[in-house]
PDB file of N, CA and C in Angstrom:
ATOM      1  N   UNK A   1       0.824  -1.199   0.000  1.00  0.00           N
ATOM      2  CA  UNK A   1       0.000   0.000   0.000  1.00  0.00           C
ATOM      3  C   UNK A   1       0.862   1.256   0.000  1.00  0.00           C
ATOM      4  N   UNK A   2       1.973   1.497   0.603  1.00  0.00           N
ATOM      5  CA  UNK A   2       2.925   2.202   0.401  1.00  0.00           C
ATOM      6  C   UNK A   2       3.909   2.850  -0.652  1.00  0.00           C
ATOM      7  N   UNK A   3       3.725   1.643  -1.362  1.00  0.00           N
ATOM      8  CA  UNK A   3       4.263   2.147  -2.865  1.00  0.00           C
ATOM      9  C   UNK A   3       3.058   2.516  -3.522  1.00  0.00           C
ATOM     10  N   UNK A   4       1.495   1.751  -3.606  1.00  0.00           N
ATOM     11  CA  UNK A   4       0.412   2.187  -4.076  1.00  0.00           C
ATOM     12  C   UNK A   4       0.326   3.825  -4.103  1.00  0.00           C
ATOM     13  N   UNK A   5       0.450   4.342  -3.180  1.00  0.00           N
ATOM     14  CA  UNK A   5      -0.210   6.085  -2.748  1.00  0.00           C
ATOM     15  C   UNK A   5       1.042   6.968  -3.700  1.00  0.00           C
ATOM     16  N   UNK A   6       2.284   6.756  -3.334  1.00  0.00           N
ATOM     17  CA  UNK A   6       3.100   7.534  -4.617  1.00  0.00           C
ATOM     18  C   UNK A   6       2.496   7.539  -6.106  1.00  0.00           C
ATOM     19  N   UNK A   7       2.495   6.184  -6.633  1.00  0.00           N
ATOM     20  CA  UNK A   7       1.901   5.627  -8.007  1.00  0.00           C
ATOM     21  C   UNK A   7       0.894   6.910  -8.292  1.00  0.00           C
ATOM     22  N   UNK A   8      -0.585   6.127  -7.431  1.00  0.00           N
ATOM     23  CA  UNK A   8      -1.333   7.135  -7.649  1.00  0.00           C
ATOM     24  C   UNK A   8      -1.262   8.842  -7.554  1.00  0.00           C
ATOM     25  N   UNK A   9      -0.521   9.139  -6.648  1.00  0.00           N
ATOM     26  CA  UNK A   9      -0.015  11.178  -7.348  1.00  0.00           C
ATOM     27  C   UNK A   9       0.700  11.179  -8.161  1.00  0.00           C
ATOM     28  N   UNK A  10       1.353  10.306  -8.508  1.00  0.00           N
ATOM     29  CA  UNK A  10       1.891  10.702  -9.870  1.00  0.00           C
ATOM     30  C   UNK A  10       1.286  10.940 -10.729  1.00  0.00           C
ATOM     31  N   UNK A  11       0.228   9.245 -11.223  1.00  0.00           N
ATOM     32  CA  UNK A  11      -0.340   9.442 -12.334  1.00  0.00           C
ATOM     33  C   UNK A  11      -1.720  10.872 -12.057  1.00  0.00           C
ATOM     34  N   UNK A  12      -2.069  11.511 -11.080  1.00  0.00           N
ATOM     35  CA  UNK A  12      -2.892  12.526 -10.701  1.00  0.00           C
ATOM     36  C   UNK A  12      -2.334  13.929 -11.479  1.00  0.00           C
ATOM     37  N   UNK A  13      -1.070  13.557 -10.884  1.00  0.00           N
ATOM     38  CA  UNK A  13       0.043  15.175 -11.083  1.00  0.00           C
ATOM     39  C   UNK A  13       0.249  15.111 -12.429  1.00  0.00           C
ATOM     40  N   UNK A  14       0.030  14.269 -13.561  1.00  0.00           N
ATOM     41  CA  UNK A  14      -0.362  14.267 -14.987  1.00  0.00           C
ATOM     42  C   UNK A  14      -1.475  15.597 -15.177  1.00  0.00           C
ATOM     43  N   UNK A  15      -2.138  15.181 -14.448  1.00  0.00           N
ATOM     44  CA  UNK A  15      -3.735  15.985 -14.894  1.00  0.00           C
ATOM     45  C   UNK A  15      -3.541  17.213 -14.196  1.00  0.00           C
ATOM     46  N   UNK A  16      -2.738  17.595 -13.626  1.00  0.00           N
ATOM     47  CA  UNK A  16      -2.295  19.204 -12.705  1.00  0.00           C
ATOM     48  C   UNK A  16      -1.823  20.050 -14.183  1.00  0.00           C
ATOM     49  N   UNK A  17      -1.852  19.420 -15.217  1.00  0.00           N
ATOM     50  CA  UNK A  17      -0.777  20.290 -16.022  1.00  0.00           C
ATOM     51  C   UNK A  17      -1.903  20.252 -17.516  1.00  0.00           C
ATOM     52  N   UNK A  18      -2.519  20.069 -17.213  1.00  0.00           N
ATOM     53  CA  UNK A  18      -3.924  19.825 -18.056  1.00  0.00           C
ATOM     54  C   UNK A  18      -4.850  20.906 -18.093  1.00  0.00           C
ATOM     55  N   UNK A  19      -5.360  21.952 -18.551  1.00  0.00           N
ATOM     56  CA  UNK A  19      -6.337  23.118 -18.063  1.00  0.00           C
ATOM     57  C   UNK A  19      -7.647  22.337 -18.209  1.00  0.00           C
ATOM     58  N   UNK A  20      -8.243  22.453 -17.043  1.00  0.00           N
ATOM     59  CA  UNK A  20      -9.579  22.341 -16.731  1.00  0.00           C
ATOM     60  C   UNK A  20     -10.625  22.738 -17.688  1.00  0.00           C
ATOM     61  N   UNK A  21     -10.461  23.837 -18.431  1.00  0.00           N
ATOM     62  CA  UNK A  21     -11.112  23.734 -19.198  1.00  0.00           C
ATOM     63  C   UNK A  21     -11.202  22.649 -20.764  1.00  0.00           C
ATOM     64  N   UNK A  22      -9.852  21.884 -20.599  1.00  0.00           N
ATOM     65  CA  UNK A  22      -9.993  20.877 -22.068  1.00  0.00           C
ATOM     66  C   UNK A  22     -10.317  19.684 -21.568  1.00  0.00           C
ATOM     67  N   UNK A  23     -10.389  19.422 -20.006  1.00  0.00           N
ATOM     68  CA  UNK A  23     -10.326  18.096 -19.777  1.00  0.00           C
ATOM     69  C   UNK A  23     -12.664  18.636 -19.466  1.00  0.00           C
ATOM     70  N   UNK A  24     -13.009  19.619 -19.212  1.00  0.00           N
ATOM     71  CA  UNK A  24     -14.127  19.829 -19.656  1.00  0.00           C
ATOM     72  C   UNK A  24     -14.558  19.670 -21.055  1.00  0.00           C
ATOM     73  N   UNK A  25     -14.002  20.009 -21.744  1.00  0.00           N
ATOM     74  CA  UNK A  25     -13.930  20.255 -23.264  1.00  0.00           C
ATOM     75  C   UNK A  25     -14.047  18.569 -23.819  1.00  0.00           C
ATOM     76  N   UNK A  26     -12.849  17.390 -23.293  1.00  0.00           N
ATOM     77  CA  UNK A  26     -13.207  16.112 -23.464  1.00  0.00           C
ATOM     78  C   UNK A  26     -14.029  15.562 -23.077  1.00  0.00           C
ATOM     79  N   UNK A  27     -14.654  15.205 -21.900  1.00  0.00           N
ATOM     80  CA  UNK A  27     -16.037  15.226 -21.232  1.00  0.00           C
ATOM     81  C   UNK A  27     -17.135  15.655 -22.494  1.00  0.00           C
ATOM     82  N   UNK A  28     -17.560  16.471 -22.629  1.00  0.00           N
ATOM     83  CA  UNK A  28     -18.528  17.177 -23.309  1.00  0.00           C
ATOM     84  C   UNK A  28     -18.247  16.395 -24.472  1.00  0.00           C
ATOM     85  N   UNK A  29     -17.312  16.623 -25.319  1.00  0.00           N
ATOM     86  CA  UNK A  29     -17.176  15.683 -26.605  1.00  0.00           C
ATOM     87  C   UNK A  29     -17.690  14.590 -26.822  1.00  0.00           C
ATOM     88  N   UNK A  30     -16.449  13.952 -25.960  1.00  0.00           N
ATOM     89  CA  UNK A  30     -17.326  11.999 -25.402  1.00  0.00           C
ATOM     90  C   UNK A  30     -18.663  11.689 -25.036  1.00  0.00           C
ATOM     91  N   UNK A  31     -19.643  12.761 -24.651  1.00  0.00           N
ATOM     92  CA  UNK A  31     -21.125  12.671 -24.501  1.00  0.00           C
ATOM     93  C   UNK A  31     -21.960  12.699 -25.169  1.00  0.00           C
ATOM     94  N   UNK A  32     -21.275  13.881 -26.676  1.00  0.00           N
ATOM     95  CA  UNK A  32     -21.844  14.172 -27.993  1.00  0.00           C
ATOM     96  C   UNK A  32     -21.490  13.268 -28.784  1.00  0.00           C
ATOM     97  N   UNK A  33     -20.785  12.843 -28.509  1.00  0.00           N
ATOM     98  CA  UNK A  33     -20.076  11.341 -29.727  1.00  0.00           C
ATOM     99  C   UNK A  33     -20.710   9.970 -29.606  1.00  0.00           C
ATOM    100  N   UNK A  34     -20.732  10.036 -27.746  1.00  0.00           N
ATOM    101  CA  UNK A  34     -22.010   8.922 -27.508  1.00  0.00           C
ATOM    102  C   UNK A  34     -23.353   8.784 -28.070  1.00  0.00           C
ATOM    103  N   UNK A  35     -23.907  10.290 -27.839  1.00  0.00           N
ATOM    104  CA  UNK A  35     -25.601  10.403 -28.351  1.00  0.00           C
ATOM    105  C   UNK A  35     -25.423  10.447 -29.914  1.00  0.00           C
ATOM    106  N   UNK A  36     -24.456  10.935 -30.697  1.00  0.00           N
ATOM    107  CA  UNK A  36     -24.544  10.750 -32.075  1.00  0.00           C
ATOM    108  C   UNK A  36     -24.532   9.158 -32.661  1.00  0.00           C
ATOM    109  N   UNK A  37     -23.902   8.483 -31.531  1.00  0.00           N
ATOM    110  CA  UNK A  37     -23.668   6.940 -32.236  1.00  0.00           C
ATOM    111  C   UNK A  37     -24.659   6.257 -31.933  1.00  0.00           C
ATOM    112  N   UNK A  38     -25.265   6.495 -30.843  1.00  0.00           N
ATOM    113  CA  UNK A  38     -26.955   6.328 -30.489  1.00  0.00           C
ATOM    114  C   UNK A  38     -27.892   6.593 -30.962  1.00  0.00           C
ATOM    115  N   UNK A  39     -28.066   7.996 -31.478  1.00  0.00           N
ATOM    116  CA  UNK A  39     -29.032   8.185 -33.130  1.00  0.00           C
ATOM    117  C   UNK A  39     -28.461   7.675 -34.037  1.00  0.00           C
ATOM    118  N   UNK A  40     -27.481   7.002 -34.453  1.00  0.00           N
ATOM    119  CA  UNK A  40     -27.355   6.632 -35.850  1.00  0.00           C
ATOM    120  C   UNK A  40     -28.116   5.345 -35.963  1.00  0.00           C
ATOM    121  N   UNK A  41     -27.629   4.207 -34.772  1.00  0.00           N
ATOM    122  CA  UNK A  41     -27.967   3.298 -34.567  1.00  0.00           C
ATOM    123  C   UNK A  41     -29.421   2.908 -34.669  1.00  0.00           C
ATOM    124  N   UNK A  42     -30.108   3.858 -33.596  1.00  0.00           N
ATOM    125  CA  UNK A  42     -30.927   4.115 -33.832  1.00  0.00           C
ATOM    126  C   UNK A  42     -32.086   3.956 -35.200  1.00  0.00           C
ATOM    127  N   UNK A  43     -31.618   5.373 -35.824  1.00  0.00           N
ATOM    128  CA  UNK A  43     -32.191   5.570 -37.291  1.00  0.00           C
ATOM    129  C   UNK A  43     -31.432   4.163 -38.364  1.00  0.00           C
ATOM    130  N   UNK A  44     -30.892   3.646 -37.851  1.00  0.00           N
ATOM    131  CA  UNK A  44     -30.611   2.455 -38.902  1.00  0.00           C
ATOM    132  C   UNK A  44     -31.727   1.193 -38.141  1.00  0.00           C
ATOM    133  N   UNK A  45     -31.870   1.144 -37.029  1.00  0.00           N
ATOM    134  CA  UNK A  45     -32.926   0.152 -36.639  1.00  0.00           C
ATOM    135  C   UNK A  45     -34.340   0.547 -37.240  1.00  0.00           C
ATOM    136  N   UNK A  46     -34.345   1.665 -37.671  1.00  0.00           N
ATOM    137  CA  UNK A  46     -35.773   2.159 -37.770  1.00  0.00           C
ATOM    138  C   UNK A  46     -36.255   2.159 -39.340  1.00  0.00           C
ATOM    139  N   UNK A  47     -35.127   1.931 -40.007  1.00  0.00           N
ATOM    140  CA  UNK A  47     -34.956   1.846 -41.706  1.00  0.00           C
ATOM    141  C   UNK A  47     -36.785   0.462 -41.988  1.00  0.00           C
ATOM    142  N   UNK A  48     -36.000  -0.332 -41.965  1.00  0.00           N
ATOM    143  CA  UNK A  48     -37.454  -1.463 -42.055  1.00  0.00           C
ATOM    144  C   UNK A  48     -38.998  -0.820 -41.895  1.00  0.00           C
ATOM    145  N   UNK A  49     -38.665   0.375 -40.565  1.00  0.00           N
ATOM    146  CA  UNK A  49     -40.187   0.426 -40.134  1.00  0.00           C
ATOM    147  C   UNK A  49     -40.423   1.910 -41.489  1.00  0.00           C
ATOM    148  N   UNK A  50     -39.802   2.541 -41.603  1.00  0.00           N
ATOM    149  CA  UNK A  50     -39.635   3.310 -42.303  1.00  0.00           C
ATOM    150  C   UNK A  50     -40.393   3.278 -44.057  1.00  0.00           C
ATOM    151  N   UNK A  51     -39.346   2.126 -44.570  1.00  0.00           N
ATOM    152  CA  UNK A  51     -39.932   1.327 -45.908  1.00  0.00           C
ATOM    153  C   UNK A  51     -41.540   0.953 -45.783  1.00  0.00           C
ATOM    154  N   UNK A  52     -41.314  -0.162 -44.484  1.00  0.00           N
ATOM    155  CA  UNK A  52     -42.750  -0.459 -45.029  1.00  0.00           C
ATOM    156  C   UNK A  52     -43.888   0.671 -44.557  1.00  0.00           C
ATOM    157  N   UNK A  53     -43.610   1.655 -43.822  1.00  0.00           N
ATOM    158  CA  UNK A  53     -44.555   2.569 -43.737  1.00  0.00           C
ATOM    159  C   UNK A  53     -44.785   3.185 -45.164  1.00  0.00           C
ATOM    160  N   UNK A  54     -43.957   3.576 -45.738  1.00  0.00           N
ATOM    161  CA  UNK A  54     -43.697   4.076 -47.197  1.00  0.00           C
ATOM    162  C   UNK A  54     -44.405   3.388 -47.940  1.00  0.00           C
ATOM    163  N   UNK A  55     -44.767   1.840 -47.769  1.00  0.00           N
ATOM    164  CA  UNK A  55     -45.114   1.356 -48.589  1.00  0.00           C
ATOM    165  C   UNK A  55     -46.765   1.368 -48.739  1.00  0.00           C
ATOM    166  N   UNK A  56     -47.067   1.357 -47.334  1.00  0.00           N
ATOM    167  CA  UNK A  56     -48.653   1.523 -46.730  1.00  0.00           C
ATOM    168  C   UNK A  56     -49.072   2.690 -47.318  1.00  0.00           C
ATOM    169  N   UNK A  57     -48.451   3.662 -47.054  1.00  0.00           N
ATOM    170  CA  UNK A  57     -49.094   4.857 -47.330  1.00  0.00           C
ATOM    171  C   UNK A  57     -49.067   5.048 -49.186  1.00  0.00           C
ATOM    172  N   UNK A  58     -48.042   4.820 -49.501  1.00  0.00           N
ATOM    173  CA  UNK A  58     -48.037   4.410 -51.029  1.00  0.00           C
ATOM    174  C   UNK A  58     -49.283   3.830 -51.135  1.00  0.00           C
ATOM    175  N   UNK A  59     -49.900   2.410 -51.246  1.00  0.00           N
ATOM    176  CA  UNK A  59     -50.668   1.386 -51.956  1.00  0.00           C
ATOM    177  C   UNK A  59     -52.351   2.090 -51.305  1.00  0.00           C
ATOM    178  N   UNK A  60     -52.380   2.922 -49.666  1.00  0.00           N
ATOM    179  CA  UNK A  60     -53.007   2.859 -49.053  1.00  0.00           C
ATOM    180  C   UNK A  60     -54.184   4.757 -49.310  1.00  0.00           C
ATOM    181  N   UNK A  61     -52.691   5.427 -48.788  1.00  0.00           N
ATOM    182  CA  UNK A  61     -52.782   6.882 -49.265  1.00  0.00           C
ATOM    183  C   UNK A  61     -52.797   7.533 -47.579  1.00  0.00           C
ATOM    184  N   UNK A  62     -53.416   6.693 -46.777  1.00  0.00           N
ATOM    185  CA  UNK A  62     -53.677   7.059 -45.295  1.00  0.00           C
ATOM    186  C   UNK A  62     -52.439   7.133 -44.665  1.00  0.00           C
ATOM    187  N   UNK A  63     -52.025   8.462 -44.112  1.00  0.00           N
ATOM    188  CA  UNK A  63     -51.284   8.235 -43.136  1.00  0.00           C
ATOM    189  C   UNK A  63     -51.585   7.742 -42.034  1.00  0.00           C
ATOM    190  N   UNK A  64     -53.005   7.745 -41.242  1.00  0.00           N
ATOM    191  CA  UNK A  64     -53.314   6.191 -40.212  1.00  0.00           C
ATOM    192  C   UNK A  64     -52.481   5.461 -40.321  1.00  0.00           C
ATOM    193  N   UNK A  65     -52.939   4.709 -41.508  1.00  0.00           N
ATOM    194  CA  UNK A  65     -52.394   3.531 -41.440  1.00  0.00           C
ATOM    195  C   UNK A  65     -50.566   3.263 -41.794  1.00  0.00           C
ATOM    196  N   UNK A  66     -50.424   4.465 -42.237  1.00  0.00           N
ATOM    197  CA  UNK A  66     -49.185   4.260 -42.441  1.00  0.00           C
ATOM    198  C   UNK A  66     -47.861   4.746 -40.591  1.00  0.00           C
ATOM    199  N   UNK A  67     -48.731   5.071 -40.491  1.00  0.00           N
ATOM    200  CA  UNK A  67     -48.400   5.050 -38.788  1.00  0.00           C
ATOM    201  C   UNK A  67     -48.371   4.636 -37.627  1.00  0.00           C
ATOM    202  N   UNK A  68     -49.587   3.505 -38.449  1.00  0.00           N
ATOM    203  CA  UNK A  68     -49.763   2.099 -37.226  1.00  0.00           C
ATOM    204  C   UNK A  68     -48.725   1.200 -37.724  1.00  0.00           C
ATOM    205  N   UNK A  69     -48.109   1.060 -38.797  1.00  0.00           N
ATOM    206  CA  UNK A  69     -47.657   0.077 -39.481  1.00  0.00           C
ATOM    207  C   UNK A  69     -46.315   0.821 -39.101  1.00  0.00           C
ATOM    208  N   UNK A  70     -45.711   1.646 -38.840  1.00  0.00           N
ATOM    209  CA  UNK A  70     -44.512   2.154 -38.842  1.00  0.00           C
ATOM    210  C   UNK A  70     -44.451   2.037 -36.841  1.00  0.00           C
ATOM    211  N   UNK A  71     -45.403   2.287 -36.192  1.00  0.00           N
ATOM    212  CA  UNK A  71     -45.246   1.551 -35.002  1.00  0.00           C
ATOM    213  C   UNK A  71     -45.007   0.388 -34.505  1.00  0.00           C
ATOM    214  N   UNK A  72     -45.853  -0.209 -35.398  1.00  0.00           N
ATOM    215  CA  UNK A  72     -45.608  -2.041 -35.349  1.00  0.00           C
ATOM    216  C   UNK A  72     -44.329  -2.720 -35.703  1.00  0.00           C
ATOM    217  N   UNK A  73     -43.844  -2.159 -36.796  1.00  0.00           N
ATOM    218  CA  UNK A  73     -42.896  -2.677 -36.871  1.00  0.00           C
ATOM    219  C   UNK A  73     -41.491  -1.663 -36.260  1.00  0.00           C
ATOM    220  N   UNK A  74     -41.359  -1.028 -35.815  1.00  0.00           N
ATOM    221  CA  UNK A  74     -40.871  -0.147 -34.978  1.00  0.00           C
ATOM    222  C   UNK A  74     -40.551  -0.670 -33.628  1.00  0.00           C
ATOM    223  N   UNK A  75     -41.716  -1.577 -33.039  1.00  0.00           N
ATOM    224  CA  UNK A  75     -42.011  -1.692 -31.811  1.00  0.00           C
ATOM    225  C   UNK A  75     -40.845  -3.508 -31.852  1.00  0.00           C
ATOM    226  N   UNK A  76     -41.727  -4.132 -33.078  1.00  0.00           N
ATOM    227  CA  UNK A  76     -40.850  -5.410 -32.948  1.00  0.00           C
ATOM    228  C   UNK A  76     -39.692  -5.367 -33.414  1.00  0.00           C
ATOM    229  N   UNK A  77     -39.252  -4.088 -34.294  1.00  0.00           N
ATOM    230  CA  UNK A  77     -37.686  -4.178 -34.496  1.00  0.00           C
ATOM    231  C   UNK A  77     -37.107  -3.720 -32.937  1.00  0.00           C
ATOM    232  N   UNK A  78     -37.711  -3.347 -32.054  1.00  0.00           N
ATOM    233  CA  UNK A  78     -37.040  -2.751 -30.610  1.00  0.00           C
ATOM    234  C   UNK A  78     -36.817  -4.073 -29.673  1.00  0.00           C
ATOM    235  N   UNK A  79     -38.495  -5.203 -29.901  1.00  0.00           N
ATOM    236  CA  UNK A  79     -38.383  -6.015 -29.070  1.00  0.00           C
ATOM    237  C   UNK A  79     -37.449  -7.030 -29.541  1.00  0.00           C
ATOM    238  N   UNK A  80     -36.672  -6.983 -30.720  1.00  0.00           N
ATOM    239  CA  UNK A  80     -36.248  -8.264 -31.492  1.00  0.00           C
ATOM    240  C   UNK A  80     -34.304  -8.077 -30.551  1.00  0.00           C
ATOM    241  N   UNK A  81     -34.460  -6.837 -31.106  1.00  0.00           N
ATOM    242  CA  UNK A  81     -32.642  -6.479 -30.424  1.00  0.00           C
ATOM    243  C   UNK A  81     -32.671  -6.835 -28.718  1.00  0.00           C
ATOM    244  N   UNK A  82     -34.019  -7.028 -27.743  1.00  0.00           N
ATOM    245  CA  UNK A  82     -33.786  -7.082 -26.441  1.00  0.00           C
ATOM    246  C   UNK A  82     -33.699  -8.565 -26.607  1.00  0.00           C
TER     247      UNK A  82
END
């Protein structure tokens, strides 16, 4: 444990020489980079429900129905990935 507690200020006294504001600046980034890879993902799971809504409302003309059908399959492309 004695050698442990040096180790750790060292690798600390790294981040003393760091301005607070970039190690804010990384933070913030890494959060926006998260939620962007999360909507992409996202909007690529949602492609299927997308088409065949397109397709309903195409053959159909109703957006109703083209909105129940874009839920439905929306809902089981969500339950299929759990």
């Amino acid at each position: 444990m004695d050698e442990l507690l040096p180790l750790i200020f060292a690798v600390l006294g790294i981040f003393d020489s760091i301005p607070q504001i970039d190690i804010i600046a990384l933070v913030v980034l890494v959060i926006i980079g998260i939620i962007i890879i999360m909507l992409i993902r996202l909007l690529i799971m949602l492609i299927p429900a997308v088409l065949l809504a397109l397709v309903v409302w195409f053959f159909t003309g109703s957006l109703f129905w083209a909105g129940i059908t874009f839920l439905v399959i929306a809902a089981l492309s969500v339950l299929k990935k759990l």
